[in-house]
C-alpha atoms as a PDB file:
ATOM      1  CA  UNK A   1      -3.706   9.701 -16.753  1.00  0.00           C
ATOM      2  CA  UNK A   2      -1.276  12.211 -18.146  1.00  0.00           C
ATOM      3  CA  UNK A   3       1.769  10.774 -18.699  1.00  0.00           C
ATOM      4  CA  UNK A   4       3.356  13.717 -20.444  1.00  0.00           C
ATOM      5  CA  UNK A   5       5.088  15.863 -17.198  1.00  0.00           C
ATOM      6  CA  UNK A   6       8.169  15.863 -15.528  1.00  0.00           C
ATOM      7  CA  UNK A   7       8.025  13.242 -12.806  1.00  0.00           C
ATOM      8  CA  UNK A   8       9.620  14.528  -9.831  1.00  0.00           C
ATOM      9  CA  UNK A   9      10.014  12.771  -6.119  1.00  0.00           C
ATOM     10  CA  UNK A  10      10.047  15.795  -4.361  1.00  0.00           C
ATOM     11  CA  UNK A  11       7.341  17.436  -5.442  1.00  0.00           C
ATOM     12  CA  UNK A  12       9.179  20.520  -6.451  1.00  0.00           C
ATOM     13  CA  UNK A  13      10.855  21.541 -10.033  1.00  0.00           C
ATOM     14  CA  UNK A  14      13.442  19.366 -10.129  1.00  0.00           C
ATOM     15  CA  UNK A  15      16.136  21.777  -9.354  1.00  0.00           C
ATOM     16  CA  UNK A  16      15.309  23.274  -5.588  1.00  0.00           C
ATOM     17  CA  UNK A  17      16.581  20.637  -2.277  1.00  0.00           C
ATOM     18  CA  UNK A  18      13.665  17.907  -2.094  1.00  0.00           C
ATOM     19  CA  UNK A  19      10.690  19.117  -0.250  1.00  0.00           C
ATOM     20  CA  UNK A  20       9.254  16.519   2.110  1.00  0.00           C
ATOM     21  CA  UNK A  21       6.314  16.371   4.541  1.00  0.00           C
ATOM     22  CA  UNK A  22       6.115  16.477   8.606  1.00  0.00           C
ATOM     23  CA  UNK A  23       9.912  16.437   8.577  1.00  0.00           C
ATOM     24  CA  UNK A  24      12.346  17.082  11.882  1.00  0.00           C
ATOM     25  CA  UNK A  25      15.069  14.888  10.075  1.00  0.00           C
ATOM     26  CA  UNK A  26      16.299  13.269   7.100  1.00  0.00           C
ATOM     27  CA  UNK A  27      16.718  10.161   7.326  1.00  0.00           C
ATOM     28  CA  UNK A  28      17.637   8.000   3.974  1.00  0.00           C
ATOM     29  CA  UNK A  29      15.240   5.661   2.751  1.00  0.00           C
ATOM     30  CA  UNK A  30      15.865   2.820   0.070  1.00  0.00           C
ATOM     31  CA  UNK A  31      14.317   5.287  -2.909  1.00  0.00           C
ATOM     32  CA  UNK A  32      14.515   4.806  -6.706  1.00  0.00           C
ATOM     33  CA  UNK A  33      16.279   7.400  -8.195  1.00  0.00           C
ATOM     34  CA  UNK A  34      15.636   9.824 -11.211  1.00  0.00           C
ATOM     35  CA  UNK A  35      17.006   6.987 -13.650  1.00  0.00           C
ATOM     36  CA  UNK A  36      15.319   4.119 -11.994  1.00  0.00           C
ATOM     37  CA  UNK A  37      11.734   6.409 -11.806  1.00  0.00           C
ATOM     38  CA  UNK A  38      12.090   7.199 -15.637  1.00  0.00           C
ATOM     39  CA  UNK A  39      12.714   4.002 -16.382  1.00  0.00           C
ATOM     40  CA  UNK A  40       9.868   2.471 -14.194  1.00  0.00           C
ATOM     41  CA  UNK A  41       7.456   4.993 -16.002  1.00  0.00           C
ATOM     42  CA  UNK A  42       8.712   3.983 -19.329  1.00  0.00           C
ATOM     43  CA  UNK A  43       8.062   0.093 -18.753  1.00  0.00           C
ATOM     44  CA  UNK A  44       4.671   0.689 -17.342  1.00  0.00           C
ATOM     45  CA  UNK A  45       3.797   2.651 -20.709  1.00  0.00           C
ATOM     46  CA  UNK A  46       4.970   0.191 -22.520  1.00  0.00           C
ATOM     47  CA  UNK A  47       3.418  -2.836 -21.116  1.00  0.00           C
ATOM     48  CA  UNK A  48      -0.382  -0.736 -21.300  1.00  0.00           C
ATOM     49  CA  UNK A  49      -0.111   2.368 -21.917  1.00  0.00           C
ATOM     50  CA  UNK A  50      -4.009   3.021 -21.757  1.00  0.00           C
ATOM     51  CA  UNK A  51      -4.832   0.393 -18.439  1.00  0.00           C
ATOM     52  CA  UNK A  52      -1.799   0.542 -16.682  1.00  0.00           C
ATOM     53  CA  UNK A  53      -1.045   3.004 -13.633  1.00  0.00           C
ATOM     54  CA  UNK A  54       1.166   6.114 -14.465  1.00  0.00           C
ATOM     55  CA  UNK A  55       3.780   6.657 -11.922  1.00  0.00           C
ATOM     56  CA  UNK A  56       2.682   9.168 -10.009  1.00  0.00           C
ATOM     57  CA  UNK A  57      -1.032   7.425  -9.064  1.00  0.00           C
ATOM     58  CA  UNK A  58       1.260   4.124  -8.780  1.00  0.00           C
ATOM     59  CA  UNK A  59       2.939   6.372  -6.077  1.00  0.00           C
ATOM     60  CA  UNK A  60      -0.366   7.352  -4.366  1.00  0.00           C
ATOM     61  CA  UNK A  61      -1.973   4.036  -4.595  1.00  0.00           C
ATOM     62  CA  UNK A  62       1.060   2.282  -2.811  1.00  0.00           C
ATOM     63  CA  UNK A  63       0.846   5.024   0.038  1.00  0.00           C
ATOM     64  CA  UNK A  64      -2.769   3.690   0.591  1.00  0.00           C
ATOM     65  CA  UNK A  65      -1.845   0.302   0.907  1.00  0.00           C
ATOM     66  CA  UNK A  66       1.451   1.228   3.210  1.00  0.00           C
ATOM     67  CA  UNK A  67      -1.396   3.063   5.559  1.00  0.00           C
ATOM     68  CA  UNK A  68      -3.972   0.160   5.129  1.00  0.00           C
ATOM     69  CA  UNK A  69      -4.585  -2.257   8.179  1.00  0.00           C
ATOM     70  CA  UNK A  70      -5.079  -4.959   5.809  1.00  0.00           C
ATOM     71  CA  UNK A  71      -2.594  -6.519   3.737  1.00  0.00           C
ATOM     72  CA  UNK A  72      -2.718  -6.484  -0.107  1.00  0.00           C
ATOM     73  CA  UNK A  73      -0.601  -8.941  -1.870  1.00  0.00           C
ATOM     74  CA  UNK A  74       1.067  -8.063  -4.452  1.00  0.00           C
ATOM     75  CA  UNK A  75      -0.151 -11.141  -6.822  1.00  0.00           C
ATOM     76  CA  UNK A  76      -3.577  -9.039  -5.916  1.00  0.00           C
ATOM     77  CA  UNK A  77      -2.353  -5.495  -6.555  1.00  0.00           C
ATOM     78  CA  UNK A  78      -0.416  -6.151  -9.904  1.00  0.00           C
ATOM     79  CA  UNK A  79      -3.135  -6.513 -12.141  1.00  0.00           C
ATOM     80  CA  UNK A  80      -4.511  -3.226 -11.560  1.00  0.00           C
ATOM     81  CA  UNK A  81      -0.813  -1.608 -11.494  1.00  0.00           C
ATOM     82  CA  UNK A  82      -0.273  -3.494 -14.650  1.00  0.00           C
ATOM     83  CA  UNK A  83      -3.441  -2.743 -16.527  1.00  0.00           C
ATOM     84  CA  UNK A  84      -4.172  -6.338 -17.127  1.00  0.00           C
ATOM     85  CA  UNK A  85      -3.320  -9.824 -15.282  1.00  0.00           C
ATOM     86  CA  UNK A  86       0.256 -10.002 -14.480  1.00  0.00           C
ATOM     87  CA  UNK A  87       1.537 -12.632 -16.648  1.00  0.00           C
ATOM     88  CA  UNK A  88      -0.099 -11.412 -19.947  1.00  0.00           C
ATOM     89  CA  UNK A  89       0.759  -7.860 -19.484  1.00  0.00           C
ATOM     90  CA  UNK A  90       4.426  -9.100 -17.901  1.00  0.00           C
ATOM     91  CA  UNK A  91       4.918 -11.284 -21.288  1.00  0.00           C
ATOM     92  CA  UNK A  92       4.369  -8.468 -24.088  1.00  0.00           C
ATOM     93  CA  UNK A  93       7.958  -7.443 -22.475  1.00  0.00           C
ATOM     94  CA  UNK A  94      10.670  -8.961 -23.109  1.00  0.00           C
ATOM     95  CA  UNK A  95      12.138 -11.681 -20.500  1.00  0.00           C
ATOM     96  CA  UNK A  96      14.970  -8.598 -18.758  1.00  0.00           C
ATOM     97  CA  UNK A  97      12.173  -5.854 -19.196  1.00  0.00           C
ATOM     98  CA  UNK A  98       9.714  -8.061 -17.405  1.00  0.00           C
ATOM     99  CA  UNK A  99      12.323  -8.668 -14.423  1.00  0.00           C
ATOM    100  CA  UNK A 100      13.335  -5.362 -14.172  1.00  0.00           C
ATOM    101  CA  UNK A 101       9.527  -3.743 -13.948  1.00  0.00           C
ATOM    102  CA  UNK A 102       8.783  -6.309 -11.589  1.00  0.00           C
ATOM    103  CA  UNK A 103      11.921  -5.604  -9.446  1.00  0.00           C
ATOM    104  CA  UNK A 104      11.375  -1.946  -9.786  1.00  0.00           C
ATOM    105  CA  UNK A 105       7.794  -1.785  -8.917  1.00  0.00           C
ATOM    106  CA  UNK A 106       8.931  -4.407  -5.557  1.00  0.00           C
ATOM    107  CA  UNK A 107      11.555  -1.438  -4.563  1.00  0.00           C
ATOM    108  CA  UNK A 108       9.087   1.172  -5.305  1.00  0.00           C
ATOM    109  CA  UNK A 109       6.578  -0.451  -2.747  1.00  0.00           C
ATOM    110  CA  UNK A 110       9.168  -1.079   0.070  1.00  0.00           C
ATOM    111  CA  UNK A 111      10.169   2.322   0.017  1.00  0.00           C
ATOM    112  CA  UNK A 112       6.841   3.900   0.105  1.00  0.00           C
ATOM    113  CA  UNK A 113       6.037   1.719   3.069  1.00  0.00           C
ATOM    114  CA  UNK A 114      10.062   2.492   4.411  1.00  0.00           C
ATOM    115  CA  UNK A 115       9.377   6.349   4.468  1.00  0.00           C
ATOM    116  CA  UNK A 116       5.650   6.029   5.722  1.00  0.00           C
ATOM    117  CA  UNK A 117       7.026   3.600   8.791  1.00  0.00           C
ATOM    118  CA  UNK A 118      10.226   5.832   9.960  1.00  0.00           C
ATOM    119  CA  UNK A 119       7.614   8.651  10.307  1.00  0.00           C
ATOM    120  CA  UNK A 120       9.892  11.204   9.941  1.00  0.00           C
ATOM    121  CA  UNK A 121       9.222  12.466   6.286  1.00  0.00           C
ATOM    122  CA  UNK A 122       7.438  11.425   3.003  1.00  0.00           C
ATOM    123  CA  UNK A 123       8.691  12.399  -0.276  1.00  0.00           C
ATOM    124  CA  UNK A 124       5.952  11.630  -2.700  1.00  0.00           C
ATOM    125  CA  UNK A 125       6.409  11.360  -6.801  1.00  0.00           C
ATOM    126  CA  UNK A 126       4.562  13.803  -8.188  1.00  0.00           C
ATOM    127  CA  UNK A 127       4.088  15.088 -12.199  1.00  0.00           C
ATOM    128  CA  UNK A 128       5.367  18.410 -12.497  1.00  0.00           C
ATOM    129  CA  UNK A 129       3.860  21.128 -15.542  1.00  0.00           C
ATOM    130  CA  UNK A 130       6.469  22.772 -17.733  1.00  0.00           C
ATOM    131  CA  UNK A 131       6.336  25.726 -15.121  1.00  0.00           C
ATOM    132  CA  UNK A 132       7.115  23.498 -12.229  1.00  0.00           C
ATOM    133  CA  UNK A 133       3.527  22.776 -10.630  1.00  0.00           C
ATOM    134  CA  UNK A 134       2.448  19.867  -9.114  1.00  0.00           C
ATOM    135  CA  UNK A 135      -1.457  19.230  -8.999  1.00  0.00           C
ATOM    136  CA  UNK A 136      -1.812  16.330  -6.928  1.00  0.00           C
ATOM    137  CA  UNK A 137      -4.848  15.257  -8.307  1.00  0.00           C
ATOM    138  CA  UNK A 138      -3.481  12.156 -10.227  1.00  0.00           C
ATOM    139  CA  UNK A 139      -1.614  11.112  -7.077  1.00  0.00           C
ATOM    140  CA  UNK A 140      -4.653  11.217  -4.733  1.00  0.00           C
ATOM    141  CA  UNK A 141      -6.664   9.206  -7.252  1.00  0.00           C
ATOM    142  CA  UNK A 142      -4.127   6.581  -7.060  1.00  0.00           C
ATOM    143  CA  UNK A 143      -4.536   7.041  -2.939  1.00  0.00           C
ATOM    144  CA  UNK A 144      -8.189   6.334  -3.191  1.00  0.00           C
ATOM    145  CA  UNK A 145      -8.025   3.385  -5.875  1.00  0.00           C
ATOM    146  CA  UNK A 146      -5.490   1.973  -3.179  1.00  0.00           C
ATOM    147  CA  UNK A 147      -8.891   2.507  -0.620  1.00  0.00           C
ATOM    148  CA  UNK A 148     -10.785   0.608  -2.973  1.00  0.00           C
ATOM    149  CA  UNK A 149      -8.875  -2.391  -2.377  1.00  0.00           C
ATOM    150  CA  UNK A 150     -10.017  -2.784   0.931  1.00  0.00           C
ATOM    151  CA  UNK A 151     -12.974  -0.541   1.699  1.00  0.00           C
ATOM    152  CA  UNK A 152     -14.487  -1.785   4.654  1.00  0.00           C
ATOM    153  CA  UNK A 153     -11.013  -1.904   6.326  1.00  0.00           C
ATOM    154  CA  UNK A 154     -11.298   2.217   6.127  1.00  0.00           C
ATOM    155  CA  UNK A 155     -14.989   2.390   8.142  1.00  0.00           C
ATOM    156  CA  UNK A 156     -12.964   3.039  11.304  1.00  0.00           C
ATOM    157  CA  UNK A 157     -11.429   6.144  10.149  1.00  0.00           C
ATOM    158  CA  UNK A 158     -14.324   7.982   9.089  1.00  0.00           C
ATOM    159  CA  UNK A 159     -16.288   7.376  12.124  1.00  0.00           C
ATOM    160  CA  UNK A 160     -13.355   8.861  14.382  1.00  0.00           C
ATOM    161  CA  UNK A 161     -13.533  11.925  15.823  1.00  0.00           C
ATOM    162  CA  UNK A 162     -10.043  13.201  15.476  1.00  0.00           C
ATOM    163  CA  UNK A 163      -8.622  11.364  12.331  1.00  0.00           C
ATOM    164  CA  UNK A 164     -11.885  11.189  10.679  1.00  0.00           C
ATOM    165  CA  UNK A 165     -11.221  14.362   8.182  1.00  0.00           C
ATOM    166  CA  UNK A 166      -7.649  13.432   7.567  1.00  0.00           C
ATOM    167  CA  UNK A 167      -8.538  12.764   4.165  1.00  0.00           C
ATOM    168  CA  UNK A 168     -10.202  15.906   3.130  1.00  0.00           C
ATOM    169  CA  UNK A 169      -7.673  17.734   1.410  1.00  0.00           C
ATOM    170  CA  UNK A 170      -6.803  14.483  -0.903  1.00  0.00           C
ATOM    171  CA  UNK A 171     -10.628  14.120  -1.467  1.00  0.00           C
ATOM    172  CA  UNK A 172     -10.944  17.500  -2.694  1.00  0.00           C
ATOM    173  CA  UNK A 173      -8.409  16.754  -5.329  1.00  0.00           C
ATOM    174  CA  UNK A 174     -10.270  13.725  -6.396  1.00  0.00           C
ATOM    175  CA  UNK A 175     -12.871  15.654  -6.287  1.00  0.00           C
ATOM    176  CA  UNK A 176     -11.985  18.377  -8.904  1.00  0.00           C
ATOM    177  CA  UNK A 177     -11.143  15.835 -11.605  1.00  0.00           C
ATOM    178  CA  UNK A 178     -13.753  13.638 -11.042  1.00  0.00           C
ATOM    179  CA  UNK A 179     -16.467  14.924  -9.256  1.00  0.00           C
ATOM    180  CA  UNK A 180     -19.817  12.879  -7.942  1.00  0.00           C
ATOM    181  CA  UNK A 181     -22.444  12.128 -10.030  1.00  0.00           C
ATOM    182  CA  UNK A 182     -24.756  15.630 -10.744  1.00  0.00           C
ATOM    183  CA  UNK A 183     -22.131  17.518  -9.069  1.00  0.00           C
ATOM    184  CA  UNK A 184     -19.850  20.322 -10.981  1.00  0.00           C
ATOM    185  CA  UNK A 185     -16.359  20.020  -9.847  1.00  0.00           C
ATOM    186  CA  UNK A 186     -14.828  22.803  -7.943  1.00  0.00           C
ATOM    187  CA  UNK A 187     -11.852  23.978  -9.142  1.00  0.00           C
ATOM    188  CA  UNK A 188      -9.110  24.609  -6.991  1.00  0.00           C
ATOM    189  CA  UNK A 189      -7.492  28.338  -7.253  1.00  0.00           C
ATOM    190  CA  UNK A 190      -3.798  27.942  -7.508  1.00  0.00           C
ATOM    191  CA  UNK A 191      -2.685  30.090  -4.698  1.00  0.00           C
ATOM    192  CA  UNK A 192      -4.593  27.203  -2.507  1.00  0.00           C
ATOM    193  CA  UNK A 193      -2.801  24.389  -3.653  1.00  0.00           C
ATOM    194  CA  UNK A 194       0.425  24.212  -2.402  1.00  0.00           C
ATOM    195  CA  UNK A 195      -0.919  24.554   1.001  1.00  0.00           C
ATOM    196  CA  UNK A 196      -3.510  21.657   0.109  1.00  0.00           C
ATOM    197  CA  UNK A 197      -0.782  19.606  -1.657  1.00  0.00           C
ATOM    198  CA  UNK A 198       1.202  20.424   1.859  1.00  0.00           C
ATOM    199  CA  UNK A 199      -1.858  19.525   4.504  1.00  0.00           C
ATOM    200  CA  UNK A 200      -2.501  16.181   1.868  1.00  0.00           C
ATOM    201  CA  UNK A 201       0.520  14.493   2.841  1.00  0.00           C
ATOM    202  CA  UNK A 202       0.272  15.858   6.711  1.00  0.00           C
ATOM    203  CA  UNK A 203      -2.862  13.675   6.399  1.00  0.00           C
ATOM    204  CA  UNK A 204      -1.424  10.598   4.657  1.00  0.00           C
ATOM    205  CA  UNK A 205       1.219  10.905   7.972  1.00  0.00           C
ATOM    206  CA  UNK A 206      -1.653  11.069  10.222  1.00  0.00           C
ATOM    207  CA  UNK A 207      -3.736   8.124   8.336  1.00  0.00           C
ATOM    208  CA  UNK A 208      -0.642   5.512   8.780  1.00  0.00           C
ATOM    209  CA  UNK A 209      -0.153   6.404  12.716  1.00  0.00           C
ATOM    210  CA  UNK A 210      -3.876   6.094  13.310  1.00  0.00           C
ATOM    211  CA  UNK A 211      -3.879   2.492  11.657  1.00  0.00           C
ATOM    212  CA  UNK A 212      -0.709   1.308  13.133  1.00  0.00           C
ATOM    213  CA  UNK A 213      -1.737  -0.733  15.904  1.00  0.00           C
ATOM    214  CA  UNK A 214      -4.642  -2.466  13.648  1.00  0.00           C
ATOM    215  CA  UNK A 215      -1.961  -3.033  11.427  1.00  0.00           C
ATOM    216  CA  UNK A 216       0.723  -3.783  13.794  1.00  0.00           C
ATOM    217  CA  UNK A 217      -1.865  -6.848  15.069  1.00  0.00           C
ATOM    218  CA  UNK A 218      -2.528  -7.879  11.337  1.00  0.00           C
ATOM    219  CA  UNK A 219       0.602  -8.305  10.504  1.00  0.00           C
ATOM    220  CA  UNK A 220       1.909  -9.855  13.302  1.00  0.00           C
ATOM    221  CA  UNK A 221       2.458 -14.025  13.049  1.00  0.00           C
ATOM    222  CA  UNK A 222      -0.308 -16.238  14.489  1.00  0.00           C
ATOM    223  CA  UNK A 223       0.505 -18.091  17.408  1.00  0.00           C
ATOM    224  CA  UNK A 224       0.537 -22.091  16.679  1.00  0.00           C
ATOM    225  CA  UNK A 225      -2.318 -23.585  17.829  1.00  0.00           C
ATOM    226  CA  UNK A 226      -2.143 -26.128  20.749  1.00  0.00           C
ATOM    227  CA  UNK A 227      -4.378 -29.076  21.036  1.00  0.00           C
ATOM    228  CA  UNK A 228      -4.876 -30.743  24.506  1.00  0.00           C
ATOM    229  CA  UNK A 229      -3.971 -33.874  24.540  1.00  0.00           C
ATOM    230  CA  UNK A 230      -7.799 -36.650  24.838  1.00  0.00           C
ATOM    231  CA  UNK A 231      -7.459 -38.098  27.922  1.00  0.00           C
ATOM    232  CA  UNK A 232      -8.203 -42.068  27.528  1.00  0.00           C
ATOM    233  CA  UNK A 233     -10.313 -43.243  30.511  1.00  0.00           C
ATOM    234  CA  UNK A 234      -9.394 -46.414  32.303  1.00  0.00           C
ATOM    235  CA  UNK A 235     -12.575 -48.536  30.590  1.00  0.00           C
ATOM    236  CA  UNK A 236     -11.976 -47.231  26.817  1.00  0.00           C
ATOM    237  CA  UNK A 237     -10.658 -48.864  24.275  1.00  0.00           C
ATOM    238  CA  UNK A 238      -7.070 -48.616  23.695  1.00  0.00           C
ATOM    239  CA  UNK A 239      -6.077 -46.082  21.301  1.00  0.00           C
ATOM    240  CA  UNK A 240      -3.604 -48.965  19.779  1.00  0.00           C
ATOM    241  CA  UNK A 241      -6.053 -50.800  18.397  1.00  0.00           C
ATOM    242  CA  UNK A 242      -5.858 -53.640  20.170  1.00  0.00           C
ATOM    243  CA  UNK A 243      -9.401 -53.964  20.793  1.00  0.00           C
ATOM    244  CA  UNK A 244      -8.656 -54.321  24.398  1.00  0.00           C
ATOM    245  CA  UNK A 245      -9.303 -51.654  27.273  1.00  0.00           C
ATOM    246  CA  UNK A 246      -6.753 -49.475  28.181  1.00  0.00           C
ATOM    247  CA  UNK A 247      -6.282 -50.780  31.411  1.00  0.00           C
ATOM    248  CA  UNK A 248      -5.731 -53.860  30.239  1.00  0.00           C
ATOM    249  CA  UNK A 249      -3.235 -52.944  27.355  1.00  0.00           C
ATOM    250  CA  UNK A 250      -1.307 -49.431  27.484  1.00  0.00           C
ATOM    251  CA  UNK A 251      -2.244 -48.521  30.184  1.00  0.00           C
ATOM    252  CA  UNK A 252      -1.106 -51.570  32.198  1.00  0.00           C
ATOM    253  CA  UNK A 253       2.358 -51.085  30.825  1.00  0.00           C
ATOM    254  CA  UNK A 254       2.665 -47.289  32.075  1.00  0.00           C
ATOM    255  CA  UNK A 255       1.741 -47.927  35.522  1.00  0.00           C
ATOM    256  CA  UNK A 256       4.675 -50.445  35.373  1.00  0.00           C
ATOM    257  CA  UNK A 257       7.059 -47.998  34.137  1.00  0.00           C
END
């Protein structure tokens, strides 16, 4: 992934008022800001700077599992964030470097999921080119890697009829990077993008609404489980141990209470 742009969390240049998605209010979320997003990119370099996730697919992929009706832990997720299993990737840092990617990466997550719950905006990260430009395609591979951690949980999205080409717009940015096999990829003309960057995130919005209840009941805390209570007949053997019936033993001494 190219690591090499301006990361941005509004999409834009860095200089214009944030551009967010499916907005009728701003409403703050717990966000990193431009110092704790540098430095989060920097420590995932650093810890693998071949394996691990750059920040702006990190972004995408954590959207994925914020829309995703099944829960991904994040003793699950790390590995692939981290390019390697946690605690050998975690220990080429040193011991505050290690805390503060971890902590970092934790905050990142919760306000992903934050901005994709209050449903009134989402402010992706997104790489920016030395003119400004977003492309969007590293982001929506991160999206679709975040798919790939639960891919049968997604079934019920392509087979519905309204939400079932939500995704379109972020596949066809996967697409033009890294097309199917014995297919040329179709590049994408840049007075298009915006307006696919734009109808992307629409999606995304539309993805975590239509999963909500699913994941509303997946998350929610099982209810304890009761058992009914044996009922000893009069002639069995006393559950005491007596050897004795129960009519004869316990039994005798609750009908006298």
């Amino acid at each position: 992934m190219d690591r090499g742009s301006k990361l941005s969390p509004d999409g834009g240049n860095g200089t214009d008022a944030p551009r967010r998605y499916d907005t009728p209010m701003d409403k703050p979320t717990p966000s990193l800001d431009s110092d704790e997003l540098d430095r989060l990119d920097s420590l995932l370099v650093a810890i693998n700077p071949d394996e691990s996730m750059a920040l702006e697919e990190l972004d995408g992929f954590f959207a994925a599992l914020a829309c995703c009706p099944d829960p991904v832990p994040a003793d699950e997720y790390l590995p692939l964030v981290l390019g390697s299993p946690a605690e050998a990737a975690l220990a080429r840092l040193s011991k505050a470097d290690a805390e503060t990617l971890t902590r970092l990466i934790s905050k990142h997550w919760k306000s992903v999921a934050s901005q994709l719950y209050d449903g009134e905006g989402y402010a992706p990260v997104l790489s920016v080119d030395e003119q400004g430009h977003s492309s969007g395609n590293v982001w929506a591979i991160g999206f679709v890697r975040g798919m790939a951690m639960r891919p049968d949980a997604w079934e019920a999205l392509d087979e519905d009829q309204e939400y079932g080409d939500a995704l379109d717009p972020l596949m066809r940015l996967v697409d033009e990077v890294e097309p199917g096999e014995d297919e040329p990829a179709e590049e994408i003309p840049d007075e298009e993008r915006a307006q696919l960057l734009d109808d992307m995130f629409v999606g995304v919005m539309d993805v975590y609404r239509f999963f909500q209840p699913q994941r509303e009941r997946n998350l929610a805390p099982s209810a304890p489980i009761r058992r009914a209570a044996t009922k000893v007949g009069r002639n069995d053997p006393c559950s005491c141990g007596s050897g004795r019936k129960y009519k004869n033993c316990c039994g005798r001494a609750a009908n006298d209470q």
